[in-house]
PDB file of N, CA and C in Angstrom:
ATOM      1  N   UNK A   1     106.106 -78.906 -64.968  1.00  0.00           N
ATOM      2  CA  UNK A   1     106.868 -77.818 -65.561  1.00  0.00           C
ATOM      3  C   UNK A   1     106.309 -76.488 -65.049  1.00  0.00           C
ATOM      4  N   UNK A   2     107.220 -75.779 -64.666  1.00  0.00           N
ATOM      5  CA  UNK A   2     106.636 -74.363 -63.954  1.00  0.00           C
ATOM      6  C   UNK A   2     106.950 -73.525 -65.407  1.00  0.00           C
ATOM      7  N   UNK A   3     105.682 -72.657 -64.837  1.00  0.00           N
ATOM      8  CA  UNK A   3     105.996 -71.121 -65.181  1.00  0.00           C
ATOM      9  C   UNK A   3     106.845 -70.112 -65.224  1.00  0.00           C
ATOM     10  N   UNK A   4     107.338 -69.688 -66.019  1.00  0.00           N
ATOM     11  CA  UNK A   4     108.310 -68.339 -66.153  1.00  0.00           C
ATOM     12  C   UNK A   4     106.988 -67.159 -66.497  1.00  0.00           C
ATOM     13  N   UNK A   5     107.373 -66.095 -65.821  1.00  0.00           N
ATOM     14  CA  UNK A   5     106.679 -64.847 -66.282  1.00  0.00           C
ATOM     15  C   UNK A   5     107.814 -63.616 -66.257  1.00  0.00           C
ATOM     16  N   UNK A   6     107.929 -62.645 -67.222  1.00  0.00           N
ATOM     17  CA  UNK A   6     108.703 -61.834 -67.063  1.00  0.00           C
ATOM     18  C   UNK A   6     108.138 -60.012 -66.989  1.00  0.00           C
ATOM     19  N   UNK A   7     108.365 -59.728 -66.309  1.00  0.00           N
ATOM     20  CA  UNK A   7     107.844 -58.761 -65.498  1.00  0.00           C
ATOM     21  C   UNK A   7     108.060 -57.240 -65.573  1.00  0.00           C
ATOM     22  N   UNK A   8     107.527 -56.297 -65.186  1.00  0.00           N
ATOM     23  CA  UNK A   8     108.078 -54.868 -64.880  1.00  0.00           C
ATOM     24  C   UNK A   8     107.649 -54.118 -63.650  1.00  0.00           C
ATOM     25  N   UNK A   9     107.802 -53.373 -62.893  1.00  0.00           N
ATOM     26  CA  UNK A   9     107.272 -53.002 -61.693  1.00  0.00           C
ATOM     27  C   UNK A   9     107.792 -51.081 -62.001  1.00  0.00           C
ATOM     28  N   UNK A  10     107.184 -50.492 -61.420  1.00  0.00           N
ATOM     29  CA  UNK A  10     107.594 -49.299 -61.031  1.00  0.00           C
ATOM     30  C   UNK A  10     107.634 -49.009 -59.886  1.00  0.00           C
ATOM     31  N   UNK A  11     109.006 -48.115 -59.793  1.00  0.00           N
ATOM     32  CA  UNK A  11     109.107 -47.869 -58.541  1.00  0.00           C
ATOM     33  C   UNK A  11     109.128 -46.420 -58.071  1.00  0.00           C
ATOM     34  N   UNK A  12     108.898 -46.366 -56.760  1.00  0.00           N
ATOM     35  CA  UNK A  12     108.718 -44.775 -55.942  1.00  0.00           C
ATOM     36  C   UNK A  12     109.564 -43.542 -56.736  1.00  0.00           C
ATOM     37  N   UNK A  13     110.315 -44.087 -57.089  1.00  0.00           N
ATOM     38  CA  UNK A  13     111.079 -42.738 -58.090  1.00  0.00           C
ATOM     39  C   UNK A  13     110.587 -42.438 -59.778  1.00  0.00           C
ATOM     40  N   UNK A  14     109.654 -43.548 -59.324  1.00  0.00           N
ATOM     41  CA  UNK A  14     109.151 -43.412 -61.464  1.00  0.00           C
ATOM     42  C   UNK A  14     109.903 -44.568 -62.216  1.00  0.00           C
ATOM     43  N   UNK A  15     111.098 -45.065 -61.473  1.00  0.00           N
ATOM     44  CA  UNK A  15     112.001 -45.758 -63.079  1.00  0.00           C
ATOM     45  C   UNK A  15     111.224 -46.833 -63.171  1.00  0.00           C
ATOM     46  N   UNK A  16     111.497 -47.577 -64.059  1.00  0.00           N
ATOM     47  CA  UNK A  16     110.990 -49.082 -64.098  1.00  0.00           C
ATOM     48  C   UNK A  16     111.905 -50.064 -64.367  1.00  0.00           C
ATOM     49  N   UNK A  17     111.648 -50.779 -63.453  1.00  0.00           N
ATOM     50  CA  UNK A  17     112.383 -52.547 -63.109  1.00  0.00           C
ATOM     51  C   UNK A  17     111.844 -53.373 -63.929  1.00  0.00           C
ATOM     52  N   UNK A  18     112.631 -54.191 -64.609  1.00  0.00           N
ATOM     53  CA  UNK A  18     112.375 -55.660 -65.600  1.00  0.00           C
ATOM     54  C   UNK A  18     113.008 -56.914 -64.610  1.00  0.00           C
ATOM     55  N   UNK A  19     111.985 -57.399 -64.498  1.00  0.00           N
ATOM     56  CA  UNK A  19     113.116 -58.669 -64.183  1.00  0.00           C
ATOM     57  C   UNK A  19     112.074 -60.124 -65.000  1.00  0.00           C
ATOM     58  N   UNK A  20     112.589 -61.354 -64.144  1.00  0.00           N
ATOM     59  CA  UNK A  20     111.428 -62.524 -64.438  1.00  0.00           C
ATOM     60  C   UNK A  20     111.408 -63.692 -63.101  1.00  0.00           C
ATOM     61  N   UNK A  21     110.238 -64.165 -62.932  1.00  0.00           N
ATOM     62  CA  UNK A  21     109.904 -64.918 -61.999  1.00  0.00           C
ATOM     63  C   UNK A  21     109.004 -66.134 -62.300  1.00  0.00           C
ATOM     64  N   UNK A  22     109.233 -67.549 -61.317  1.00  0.00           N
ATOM     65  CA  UNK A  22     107.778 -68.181 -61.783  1.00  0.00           C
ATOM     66  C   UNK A  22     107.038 -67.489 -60.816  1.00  0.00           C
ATOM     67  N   UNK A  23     107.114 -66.731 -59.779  1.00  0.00           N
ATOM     68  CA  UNK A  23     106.131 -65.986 -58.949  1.00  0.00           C
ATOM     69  C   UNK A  23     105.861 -64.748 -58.840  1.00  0.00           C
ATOM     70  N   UNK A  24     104.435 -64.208 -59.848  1.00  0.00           N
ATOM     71  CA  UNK A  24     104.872 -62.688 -59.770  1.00  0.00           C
ATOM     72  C   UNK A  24     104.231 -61.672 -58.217  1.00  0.00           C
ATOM     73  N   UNK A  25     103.730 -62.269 -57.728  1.00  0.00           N
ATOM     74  CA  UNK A  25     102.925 -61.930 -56.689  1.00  0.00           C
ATOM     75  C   UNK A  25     103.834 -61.886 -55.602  1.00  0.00           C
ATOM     76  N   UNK A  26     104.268 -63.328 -55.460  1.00  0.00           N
ATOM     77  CA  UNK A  26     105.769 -63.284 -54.589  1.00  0.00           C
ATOM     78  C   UNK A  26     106.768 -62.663 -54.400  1.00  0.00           C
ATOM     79  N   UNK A  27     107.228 -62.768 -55.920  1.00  0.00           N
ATOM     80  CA  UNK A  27     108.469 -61.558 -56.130  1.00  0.00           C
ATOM     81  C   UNK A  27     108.045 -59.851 -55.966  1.00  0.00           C
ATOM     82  N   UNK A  28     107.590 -59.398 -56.385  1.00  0.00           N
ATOM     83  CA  UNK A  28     106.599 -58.282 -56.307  1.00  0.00           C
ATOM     84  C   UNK A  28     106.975 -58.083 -54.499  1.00  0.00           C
ATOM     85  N   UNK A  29     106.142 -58.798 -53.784  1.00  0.00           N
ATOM     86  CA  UNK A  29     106.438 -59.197 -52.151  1.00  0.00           C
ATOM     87  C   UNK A  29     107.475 -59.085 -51.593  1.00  0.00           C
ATOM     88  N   UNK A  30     108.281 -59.882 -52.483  1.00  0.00           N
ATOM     89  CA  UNK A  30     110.332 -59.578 -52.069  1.00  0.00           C
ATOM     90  C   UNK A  30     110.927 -58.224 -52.296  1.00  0.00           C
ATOM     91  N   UNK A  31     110.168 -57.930 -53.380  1.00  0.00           N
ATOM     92  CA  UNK A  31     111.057 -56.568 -54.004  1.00  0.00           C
ATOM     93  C   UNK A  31     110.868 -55.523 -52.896  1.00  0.00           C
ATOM     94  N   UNK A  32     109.387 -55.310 -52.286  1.00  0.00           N
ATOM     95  CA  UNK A  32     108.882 -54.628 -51.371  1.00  0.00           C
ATOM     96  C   UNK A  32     109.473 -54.741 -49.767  1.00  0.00           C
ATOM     97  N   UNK A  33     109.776 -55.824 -49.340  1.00  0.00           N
ATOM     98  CA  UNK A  33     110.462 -56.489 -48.345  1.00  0.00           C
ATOM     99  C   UNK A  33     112.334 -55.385 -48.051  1.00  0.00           C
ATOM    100  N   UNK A  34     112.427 -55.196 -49.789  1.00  0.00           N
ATOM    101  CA  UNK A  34     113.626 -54.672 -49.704  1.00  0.00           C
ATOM    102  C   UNK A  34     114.679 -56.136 -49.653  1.00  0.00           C
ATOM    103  N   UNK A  35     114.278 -57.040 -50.233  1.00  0.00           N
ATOM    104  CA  UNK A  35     114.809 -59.109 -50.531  1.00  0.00           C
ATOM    105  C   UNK A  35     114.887 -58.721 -51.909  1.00  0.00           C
ATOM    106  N   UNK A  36     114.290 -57.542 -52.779  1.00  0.00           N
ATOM    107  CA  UNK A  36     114.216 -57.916 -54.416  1.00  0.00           C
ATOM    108  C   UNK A  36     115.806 -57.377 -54.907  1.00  0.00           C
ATOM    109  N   UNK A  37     115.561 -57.197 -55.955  1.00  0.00           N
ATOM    110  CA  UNK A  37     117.269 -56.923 -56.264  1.00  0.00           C
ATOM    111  C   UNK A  37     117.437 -55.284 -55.870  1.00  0.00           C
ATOM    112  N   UNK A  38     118.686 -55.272 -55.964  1.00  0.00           N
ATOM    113  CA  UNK A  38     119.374 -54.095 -55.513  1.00  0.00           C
ATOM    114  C   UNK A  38     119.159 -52.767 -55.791  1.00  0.00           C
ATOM    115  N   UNK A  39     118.870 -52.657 -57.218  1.00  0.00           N
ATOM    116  CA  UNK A  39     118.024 -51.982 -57.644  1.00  0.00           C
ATOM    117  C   UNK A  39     117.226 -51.394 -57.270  1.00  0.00           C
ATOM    118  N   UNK A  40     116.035 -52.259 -56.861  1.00  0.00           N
ATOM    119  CA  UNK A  40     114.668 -51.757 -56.250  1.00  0.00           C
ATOM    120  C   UNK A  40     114.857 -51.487 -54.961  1.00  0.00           C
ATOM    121  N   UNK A  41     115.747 -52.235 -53.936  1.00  0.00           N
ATOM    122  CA  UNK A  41     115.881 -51.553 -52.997  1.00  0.00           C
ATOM    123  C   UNK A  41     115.659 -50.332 -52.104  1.00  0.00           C
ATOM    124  N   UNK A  42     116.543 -49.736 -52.966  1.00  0.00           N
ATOM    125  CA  UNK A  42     116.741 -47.997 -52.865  1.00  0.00           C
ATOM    126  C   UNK A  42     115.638 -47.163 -53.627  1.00  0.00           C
ATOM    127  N   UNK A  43     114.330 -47.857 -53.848  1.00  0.00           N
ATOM    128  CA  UNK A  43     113.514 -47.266 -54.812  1.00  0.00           C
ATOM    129  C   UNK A  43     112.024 -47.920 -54.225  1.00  0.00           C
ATOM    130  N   UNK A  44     111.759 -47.960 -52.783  1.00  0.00           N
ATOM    131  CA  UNK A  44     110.826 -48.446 -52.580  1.00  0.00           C
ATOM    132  C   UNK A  44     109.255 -47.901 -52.285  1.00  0.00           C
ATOM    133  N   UNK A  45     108.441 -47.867 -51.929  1.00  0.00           N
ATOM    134  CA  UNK A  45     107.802 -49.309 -53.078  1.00  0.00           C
ATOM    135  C   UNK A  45     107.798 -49.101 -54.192  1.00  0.00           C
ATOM    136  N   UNK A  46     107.655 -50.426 -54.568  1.00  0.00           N
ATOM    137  CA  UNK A  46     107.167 -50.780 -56.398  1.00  0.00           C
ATOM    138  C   UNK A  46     105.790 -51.114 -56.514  1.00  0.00           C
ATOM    139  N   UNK A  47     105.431 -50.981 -57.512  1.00  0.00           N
ATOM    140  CA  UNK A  47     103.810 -51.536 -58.423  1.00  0.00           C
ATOM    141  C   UNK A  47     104.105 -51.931 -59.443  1.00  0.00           C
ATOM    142  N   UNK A  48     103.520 -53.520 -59.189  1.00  0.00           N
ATOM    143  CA  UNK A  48     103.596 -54.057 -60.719  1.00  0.00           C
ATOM    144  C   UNK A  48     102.581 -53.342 -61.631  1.00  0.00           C
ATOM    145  N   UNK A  49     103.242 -53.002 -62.630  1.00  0.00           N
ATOM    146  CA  UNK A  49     102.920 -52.376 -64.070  1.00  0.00           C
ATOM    147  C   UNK A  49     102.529 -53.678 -65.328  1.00  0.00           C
ATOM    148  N   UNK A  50     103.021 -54.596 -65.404  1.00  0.00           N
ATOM    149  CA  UNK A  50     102.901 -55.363 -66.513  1.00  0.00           C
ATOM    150  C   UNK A  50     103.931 -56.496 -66.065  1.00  0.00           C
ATOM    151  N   UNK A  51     103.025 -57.895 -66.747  1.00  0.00           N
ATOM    152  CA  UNK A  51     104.042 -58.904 -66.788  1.00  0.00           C
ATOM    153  C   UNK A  51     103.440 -60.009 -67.881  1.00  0.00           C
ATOM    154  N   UNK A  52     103.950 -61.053 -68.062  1.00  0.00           N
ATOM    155  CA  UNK A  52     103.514 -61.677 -69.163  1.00  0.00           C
ATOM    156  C   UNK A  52     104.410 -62.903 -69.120  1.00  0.00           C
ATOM    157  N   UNK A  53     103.071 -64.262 -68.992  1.00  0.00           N
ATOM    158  CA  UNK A  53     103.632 -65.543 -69.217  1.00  0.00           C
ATOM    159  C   UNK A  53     104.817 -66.089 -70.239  1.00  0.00           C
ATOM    160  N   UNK A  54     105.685 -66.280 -70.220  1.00  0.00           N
ATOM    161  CA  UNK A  54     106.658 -67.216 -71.047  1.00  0.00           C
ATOM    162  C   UNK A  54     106.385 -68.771 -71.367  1.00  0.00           C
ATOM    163  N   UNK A  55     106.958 -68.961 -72.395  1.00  0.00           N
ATOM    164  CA  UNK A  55     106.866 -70.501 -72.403  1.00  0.00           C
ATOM    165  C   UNK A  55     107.946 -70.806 -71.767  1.00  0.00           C
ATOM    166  N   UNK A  56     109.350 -70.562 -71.436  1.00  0.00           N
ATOM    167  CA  UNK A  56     110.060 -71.311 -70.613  1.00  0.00           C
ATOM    168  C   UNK A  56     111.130 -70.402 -70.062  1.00  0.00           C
ATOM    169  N   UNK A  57     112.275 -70.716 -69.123  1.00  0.00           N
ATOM    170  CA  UNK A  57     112.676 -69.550 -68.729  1.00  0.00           C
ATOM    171  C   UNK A  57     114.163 -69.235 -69.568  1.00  0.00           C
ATOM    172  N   UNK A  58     114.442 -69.491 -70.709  1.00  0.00           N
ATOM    173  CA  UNK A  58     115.885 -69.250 -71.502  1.00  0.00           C
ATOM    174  C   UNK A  58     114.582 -68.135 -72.361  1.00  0.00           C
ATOM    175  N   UNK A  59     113.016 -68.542 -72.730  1.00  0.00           N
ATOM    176  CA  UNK A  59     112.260 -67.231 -73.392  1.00  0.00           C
ATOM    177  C   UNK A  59     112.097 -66.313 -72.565  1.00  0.00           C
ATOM    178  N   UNK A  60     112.074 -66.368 -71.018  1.00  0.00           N
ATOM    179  CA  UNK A  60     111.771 -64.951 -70.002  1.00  0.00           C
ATOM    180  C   UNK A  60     113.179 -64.244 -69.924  1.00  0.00           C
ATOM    181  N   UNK A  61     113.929 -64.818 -70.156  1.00  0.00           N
ATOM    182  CA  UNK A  61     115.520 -64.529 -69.974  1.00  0.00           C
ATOM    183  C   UNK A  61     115.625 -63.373 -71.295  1.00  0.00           C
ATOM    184  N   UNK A  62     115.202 -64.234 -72.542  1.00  0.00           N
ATOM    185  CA  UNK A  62     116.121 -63.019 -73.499  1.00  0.00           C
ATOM    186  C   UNK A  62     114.631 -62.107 -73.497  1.00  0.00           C
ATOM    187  N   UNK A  63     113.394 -62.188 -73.236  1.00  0.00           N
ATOM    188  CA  UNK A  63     112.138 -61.252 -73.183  1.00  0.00           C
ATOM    189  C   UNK A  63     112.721 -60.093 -72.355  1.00  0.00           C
ATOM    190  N   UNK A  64     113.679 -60.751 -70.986  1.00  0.00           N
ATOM    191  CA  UNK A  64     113.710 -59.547 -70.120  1.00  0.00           C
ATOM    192  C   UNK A  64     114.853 -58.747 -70.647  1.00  0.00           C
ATOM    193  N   UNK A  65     115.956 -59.337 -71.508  1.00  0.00           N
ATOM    194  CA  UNK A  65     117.442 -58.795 -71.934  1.00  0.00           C
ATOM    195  C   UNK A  65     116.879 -57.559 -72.482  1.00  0.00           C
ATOM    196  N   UNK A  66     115.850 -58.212 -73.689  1.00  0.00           N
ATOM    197  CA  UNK A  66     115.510 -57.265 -74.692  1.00  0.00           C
ATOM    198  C   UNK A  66     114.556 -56.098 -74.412  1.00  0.00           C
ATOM    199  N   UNK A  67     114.022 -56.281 -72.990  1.00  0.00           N
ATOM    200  CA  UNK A  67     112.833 -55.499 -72.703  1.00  0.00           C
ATOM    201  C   UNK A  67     114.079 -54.238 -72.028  1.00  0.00           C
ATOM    202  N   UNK A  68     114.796 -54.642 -71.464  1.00  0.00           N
ATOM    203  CA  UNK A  68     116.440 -54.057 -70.122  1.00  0.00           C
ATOM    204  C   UNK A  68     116.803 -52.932 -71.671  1.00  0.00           C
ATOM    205  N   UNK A  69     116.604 -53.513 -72.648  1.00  0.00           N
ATOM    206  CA  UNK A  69     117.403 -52.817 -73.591  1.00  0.00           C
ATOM    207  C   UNK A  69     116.724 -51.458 -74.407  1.00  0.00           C
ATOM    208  N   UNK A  70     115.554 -51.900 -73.782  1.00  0.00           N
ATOM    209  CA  UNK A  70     114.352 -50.662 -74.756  1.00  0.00           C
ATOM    210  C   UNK A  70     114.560 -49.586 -73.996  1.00  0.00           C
ATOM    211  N   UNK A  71     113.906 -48.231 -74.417  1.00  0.00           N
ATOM    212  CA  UNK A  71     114.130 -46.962 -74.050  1.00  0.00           C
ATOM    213  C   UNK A  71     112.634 -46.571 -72.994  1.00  0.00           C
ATOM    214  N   UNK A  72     112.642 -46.149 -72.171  1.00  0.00           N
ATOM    215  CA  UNK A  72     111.689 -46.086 -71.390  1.00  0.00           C
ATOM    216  C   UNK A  72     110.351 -45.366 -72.192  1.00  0.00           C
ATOM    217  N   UNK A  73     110.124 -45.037 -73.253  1.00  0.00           N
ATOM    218  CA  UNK A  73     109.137 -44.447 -73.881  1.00  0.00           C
ATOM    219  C   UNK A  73     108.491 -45.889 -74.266  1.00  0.00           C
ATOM    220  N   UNK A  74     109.409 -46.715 -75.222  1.00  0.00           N
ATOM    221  CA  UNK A  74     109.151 -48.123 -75.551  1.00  0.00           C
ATOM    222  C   UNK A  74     108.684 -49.153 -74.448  1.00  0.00           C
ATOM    223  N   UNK A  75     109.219 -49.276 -73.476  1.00  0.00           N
ATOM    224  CA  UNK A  75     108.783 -50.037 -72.227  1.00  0.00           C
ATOM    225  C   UNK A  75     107.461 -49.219 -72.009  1.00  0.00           C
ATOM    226  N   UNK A  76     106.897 -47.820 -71.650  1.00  0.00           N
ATOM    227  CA  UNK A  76     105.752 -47.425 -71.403  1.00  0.00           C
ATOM    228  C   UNK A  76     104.450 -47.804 -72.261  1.00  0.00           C
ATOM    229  N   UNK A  77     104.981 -47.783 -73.970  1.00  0.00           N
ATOM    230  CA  UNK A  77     104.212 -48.070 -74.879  1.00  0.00           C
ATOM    231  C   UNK A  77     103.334 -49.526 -74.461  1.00  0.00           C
ATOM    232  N   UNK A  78     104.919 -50.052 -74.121  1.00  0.00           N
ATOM    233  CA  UNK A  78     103.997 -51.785 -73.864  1.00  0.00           C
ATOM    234  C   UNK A  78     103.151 -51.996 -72.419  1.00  0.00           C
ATOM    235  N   UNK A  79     103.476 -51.393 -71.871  1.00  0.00           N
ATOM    236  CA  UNK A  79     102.130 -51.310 -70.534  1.00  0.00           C
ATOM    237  C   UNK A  79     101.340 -50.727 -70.741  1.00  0.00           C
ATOM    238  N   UNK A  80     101.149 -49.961 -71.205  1.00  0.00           N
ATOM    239  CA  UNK A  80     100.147 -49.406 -71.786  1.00  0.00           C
ATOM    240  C   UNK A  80      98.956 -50.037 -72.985  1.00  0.00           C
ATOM    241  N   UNK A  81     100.052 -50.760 -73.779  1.00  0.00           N
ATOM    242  CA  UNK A  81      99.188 -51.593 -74.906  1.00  0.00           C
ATOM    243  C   UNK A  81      98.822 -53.151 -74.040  1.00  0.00           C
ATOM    244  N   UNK A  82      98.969 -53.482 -72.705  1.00  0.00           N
ATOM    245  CA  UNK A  82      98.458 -54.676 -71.770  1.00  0.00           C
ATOM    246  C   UNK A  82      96.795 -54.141 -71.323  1.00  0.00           C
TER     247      UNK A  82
END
């Protein structure tokens, strides 16, 4: 059984990216490649900021919905409290 981890990165413009991976090192790698999502693309490079193991990936899924949904003060709070 693999790993889910769900993630945040910042990117060259300041915003911050949520996504989830079983590879955060990898993905991180892709995003930089300009392979990560579309998003980050146009916002390169990124630094991972924070990420955090899941127990499975339907929990990294709604971790990342709900993280997509917070206000960037709230997303800062929680990298900050890692």
């Amino acid at each position: 059984m693999k790993s889910w981890f769900v993630y945040i990165v910042k990117c060259v413009d300041d915003s911050l990216y949520t996504g989830i991976t079983v590879d955060v090192e990898s993905r991180v790698t892709k995003h930089n490649k300009g392979d990560g999502a579309k998003y980050t693309r146009a916002r390169l490079p990124v630094e991972l900021v924070w990420y955090k193991k899941c127990k499975n990936e339907s929990f990294a899924r709604k971790r990342e919905a709900e993280i997509k949904g917070w206000s960037r003060s709230k997303k800062l709070e929680l990298i900050g409290s890692s």
